[in-house]
Protein backbone atom coordinates (compact mmCIF):
# COMPACT_ATOMS: atom_id res chain seq x y z
CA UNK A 1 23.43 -132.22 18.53
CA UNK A 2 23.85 -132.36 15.00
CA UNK A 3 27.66 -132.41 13.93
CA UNK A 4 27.24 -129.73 11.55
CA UNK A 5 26.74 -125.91 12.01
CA UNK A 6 23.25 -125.95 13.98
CA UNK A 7 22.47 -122.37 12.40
CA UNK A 8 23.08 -123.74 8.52
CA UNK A 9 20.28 -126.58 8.83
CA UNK A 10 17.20 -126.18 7.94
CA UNK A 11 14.15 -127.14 9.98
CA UNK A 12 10.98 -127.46 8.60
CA UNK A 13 7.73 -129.70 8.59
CA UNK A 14 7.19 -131.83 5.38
CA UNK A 15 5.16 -130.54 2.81
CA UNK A 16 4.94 -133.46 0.82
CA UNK A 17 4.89 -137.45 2.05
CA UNK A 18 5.92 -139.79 -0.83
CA UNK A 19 5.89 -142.60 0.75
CA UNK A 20 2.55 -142.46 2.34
CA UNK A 21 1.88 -143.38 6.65
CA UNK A 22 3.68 -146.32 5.92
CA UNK A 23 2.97 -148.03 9.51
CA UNK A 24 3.63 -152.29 8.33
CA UNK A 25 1.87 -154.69 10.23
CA UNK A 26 4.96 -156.10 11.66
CA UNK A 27 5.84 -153.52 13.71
CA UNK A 28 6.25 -153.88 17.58
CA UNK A 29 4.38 -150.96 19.66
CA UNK A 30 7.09 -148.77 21.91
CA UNK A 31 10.41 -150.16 20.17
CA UNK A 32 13.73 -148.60 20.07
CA UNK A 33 14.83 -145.97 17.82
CA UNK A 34 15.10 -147.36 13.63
CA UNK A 35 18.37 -149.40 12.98
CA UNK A 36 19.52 -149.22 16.68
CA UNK A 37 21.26 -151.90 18.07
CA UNK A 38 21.94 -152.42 21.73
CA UNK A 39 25.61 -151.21 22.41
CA UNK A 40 27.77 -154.64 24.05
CA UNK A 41 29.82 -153.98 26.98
CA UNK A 42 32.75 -154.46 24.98
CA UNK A 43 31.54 -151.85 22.69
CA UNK A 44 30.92 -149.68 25.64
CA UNK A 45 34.53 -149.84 26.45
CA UNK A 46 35.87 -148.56 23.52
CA UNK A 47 36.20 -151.48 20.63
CA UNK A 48 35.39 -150.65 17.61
CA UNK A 49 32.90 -153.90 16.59
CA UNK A 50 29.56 -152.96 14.17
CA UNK A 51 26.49 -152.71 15.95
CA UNK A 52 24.49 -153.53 12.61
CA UNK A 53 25.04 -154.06 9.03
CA UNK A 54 22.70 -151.66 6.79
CA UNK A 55 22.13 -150.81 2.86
CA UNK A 56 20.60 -147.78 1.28
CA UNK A 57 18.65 -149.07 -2.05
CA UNK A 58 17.67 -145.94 -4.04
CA UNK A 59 14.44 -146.47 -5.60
CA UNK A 60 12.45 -144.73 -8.57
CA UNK A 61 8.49 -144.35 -8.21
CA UNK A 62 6.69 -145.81 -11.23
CA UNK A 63 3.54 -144.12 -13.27
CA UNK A 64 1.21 -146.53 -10.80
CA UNK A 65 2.97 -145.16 -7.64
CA UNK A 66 1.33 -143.60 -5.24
CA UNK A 67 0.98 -143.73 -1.51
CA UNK A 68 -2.23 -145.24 -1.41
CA UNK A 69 -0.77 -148.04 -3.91
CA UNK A 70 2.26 -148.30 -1.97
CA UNK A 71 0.44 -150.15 1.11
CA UNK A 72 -0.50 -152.90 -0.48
CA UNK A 73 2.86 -153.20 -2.39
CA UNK A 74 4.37 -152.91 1.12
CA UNK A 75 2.06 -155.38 3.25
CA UNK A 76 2.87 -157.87 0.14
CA UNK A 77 6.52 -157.55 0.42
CA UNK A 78 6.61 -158.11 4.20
CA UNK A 79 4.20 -161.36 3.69
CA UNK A 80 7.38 -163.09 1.25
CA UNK A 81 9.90 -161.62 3.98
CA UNK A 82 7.68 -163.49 6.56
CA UNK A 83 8.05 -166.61 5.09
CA UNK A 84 11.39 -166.47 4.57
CA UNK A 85 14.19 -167.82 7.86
CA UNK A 86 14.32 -165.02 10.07
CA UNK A 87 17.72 -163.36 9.47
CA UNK A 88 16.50 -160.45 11.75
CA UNK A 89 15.82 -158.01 9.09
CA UNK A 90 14.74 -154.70 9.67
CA UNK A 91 13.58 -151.74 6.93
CA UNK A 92 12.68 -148.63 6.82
CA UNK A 93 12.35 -145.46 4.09
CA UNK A 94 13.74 -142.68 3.39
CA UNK A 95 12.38 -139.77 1.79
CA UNK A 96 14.29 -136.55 0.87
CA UNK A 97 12.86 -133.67 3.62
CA UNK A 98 12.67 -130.27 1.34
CA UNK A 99 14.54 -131.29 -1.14
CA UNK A 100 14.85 -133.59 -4.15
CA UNK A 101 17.00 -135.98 -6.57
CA UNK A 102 17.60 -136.45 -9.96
CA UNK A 103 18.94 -139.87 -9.15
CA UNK A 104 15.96 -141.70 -6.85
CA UNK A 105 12.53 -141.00 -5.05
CA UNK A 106 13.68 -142.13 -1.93
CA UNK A 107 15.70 -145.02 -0.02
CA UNK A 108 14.85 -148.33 0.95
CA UNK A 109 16.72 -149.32 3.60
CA UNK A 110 17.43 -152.98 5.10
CA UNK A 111 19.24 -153.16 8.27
CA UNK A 112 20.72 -156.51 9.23
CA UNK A 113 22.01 -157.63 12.81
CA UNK A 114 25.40 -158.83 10.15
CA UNK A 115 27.16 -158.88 7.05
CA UNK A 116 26.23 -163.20 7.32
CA UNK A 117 22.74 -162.30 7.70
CA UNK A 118 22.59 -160.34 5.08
CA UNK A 119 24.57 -162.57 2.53
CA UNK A 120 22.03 -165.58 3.48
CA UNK A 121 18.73 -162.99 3.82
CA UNK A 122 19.92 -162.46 0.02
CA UNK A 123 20.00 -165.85 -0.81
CA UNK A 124 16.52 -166.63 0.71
CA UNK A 125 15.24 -163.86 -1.04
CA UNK A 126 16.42 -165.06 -4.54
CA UNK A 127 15.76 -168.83 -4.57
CA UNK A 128 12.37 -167.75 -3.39
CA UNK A 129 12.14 -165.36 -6.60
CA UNK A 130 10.00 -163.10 -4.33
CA UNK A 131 11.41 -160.11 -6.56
CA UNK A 132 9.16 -161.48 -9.74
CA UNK A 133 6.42 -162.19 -7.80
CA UNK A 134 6.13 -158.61 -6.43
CA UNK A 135 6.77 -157.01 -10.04
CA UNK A 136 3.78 -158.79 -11.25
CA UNK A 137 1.82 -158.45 -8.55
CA UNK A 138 2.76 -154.51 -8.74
CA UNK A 139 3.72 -153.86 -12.32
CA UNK A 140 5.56 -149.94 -12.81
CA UNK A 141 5.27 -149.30 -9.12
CA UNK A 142 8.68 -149.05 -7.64
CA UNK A 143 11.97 -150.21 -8.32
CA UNK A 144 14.84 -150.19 -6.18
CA UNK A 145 17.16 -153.24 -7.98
CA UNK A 146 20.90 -152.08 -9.23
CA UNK A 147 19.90 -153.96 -12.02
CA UNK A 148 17.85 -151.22 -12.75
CA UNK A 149 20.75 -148.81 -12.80
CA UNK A 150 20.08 -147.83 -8.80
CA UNK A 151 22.83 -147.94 -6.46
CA UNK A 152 22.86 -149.96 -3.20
CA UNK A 153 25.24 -148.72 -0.37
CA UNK A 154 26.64 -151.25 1.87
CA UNK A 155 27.84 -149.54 5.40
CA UNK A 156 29.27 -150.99 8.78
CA UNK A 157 27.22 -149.11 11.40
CA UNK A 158 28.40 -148.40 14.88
CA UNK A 159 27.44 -146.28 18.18
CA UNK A 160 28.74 -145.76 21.29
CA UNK A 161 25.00 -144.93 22.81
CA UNK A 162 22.05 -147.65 23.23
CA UNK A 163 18.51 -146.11 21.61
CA UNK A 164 16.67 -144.16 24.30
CA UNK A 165 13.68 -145.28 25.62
CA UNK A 166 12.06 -142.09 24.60
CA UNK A 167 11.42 -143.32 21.33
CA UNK A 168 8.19 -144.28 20.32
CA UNK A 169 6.60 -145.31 16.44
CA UNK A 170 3.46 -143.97 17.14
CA UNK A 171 4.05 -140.89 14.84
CA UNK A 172 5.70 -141.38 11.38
CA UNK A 173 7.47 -139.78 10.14
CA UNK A 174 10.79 -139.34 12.07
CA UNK A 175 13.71 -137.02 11.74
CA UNK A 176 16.82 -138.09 9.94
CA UNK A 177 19.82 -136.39 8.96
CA UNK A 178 23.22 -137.74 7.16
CA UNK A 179 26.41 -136.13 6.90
CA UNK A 180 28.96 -137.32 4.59
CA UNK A 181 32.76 -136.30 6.03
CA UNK A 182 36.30 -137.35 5.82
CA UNK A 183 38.84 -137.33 8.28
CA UNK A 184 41.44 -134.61 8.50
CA UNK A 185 45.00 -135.59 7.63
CA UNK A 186 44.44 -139.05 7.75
CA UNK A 187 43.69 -139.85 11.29
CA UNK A 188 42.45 -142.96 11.93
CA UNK A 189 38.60 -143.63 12.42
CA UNK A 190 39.36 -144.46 15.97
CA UNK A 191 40.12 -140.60 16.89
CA UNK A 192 36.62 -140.30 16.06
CA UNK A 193 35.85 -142.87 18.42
CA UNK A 194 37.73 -141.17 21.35
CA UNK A 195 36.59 -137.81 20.65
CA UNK A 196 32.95 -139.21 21.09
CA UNK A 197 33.61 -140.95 24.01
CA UNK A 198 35.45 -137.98 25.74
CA UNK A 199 33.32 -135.21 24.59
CA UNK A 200 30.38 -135.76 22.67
CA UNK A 201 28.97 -139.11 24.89
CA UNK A 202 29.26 -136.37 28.22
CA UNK A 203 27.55 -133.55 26.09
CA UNK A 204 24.69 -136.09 25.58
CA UNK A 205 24.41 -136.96 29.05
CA UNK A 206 24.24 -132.85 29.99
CA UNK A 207 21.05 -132.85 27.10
CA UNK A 208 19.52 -135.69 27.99
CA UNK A 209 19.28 -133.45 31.75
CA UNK A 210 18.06 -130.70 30.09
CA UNK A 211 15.91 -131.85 27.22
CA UNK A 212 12.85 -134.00 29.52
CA UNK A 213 11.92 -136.64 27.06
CA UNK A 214 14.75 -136.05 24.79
CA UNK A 215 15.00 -138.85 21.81
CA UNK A 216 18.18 -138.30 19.94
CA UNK A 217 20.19 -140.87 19.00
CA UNK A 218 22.87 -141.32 16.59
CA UNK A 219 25.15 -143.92 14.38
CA UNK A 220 28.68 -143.37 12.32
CA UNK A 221 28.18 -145.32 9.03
CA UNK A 222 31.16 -147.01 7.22
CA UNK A 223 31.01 -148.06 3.76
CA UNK A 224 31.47 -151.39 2.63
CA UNK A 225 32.40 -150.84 -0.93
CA UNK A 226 32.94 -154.60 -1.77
CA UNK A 227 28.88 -154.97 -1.59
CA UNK A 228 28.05 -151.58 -2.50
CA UNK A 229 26.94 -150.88 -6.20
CA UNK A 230 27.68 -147.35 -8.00
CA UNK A 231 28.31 -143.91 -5.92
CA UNK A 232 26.33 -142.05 -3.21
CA UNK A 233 24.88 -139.36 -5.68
CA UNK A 234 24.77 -137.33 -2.46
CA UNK A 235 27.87 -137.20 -1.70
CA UNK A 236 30.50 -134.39 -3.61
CA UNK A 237 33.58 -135.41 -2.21
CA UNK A 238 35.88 -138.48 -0.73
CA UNK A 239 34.50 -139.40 2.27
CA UNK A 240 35.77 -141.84 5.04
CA UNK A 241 32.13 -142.14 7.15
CA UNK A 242 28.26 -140.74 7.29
CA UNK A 243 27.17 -139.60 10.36
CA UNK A 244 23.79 -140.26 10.87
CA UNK A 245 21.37 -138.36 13.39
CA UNK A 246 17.72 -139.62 14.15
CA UNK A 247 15.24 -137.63 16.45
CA UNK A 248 11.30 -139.19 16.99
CA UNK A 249 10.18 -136.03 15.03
CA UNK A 250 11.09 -132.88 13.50
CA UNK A 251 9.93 -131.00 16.40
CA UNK A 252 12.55 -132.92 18.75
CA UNK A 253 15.29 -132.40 16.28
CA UNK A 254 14.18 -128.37 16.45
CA UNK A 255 14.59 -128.52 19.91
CA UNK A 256 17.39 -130.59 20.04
CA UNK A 257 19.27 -128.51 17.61
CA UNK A 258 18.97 -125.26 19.55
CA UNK A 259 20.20 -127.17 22.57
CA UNK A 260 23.49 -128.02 20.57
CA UNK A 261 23.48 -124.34 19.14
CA UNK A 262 23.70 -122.94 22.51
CA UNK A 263 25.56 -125.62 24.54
CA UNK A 264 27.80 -127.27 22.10
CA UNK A 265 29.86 -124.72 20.13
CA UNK A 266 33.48 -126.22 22.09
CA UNK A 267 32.33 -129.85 20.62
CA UNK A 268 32.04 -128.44 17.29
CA UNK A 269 35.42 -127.13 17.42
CA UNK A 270 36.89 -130.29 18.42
CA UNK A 271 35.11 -132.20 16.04
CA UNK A 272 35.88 -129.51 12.95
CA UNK A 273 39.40 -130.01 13.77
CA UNK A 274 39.34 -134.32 12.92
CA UNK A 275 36.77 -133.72 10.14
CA UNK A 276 35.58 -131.90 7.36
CA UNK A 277 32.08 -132.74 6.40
CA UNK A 278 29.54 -131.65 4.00
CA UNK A 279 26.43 -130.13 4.97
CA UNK A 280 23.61 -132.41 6.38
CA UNK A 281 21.04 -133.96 4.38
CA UNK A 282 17.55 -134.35 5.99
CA UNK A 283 15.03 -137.20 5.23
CA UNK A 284 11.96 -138.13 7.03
CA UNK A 285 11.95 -141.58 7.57
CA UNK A 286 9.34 -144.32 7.93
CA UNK A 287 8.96 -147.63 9.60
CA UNK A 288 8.26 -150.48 7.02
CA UNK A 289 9.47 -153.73 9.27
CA UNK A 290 10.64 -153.60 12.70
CA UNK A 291 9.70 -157.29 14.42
CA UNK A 292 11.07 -160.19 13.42
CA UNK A 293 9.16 -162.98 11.16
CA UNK A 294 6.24 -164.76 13.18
């Protein structure tokens, strides 16, 4: 279900958590899948219109991180958000799966229902000076500021698919994957929007048959690179979108994954022929806000 070769990714159950069970007090029991948005009719039909706004912060661990101290850290930094105007905010982190990086720990990342939310969510969070209060409050913990020489990646996010009830938040973490690709020849990003709707919306359809309980769901990530800061150190080549792949576990993307290995070989083909793409990157990701200020 992944868009790269199924056999090349590897599979396999943490062996270290960074971030810690990061489970925030503002999160709503039984909601949809991280970052989802609900797909408009109009969107359904084929225009291309974002379904959220999201940035990647890469963020360097301190010498007084660790996941026990991150909790309070975290619980602190969703209090200021709370008292902030609700610009429906959303976070979450991500934490290299098997792998790490010379240039961060792991990702904060802020998803925002718009690019206007997020320009006034900024402001708030400014004039408030929320970011001092938090850096004494937590001295050498974490920092995830471009002022501190970390990059901040501004994308337009879009789907053609509404988050499946399936998904739950009950056990963190969850599967993530991003692939970084280009399109071939210069097509236009809206080939990649027919060749989902004609053949890879159907092939989820068929899985979601097969697969009882199946949680996949997926978003194609633009960048914004007015409000984006530095280069994804992740990325090796040009690229034109990220395709990003989310599964409720690691297990599900296992099983998932075969499911594409054995039923969606043609789709590959189709979609090898618009793109190229680099190999997939897998995090495990963790819920830090998902319900709006109370």
């Amino acid at each position: 279900m992944n868009l790269p070769s199924w056999k090349r990714l590897v599979i396999a159950l943490p062996l270290l958590v960074l971030w810690g069970c990061s489970q925030e007090t503002n999160t709503e029991k039984g909601a949809s899948a991280p970052e989802a948005a609900q797909v408009s009719g109009a969107e359904s039909e084929g225009t291309v219109t974002p379904t959220s706004y999201t940035e990647y912060l890469q963020c360097q661990f301190g010498q007084n991180y660790s996941p026990e101290a991150f909790q309070p850290f975290l619980a602190d930094w969703n209090q200021e958000i709370s008292q902030l105007p609700d610009r429906g905010l959303r976070a979450f982190g991500y934490m290299p799966r098997d792998w790490s990086s010379e240039a961060f720990d792991g990702i904060w990342v802020l998803r925002w229902p718009s690019i206007d939310d997020r320009n006034a969510g900024w402001k708030d969070y400014a004039d408030a000076g929320v970011q001092d209060r938090l850096r004494a409050a937590h001295p050498d913990l974490i920092e995830c500021a471009p002022e501190q020489g970390l990059g901040l990646f501004a994308f337009d996010t879009y789907s053609r698919r509404n988050a499946p009830d399936t998904w739950t938040q009950e056990s963190s973490p969850y599967a993530v994957t991003m692939q970084v690709c280009a399109m071939n020849d210069e097509r236009p990003l809206t080939d990649l929007r027919d060749f989902v709707t004609s053949s890879y919306l159907p092939y989820l359809d068929e899985a979601d048959a097969r697969l009882e309980g199946n949680t996949y769901w997926y978003q194609v990530a633009v960048m914004d690179e007015e409000n984006s800061i530095g280069r994804p150190s992740t990325a090796s080549m040009p690229f034109d979108f990220v395709w990003m792949n989310y599964w409720n576990s690691v297990e599900e993307e296992a099983t998932s994954m075969a499911d594409w290995g054995a039923n969606g070989s043609e789709i590959q083909s189709q979609f090898d022929e618009l793109t190229s793409c680099q190999e997939a990157i897998p995090y495990n990701g963790y819920y830090f806000r998902t319900a709006s200020n109370s």
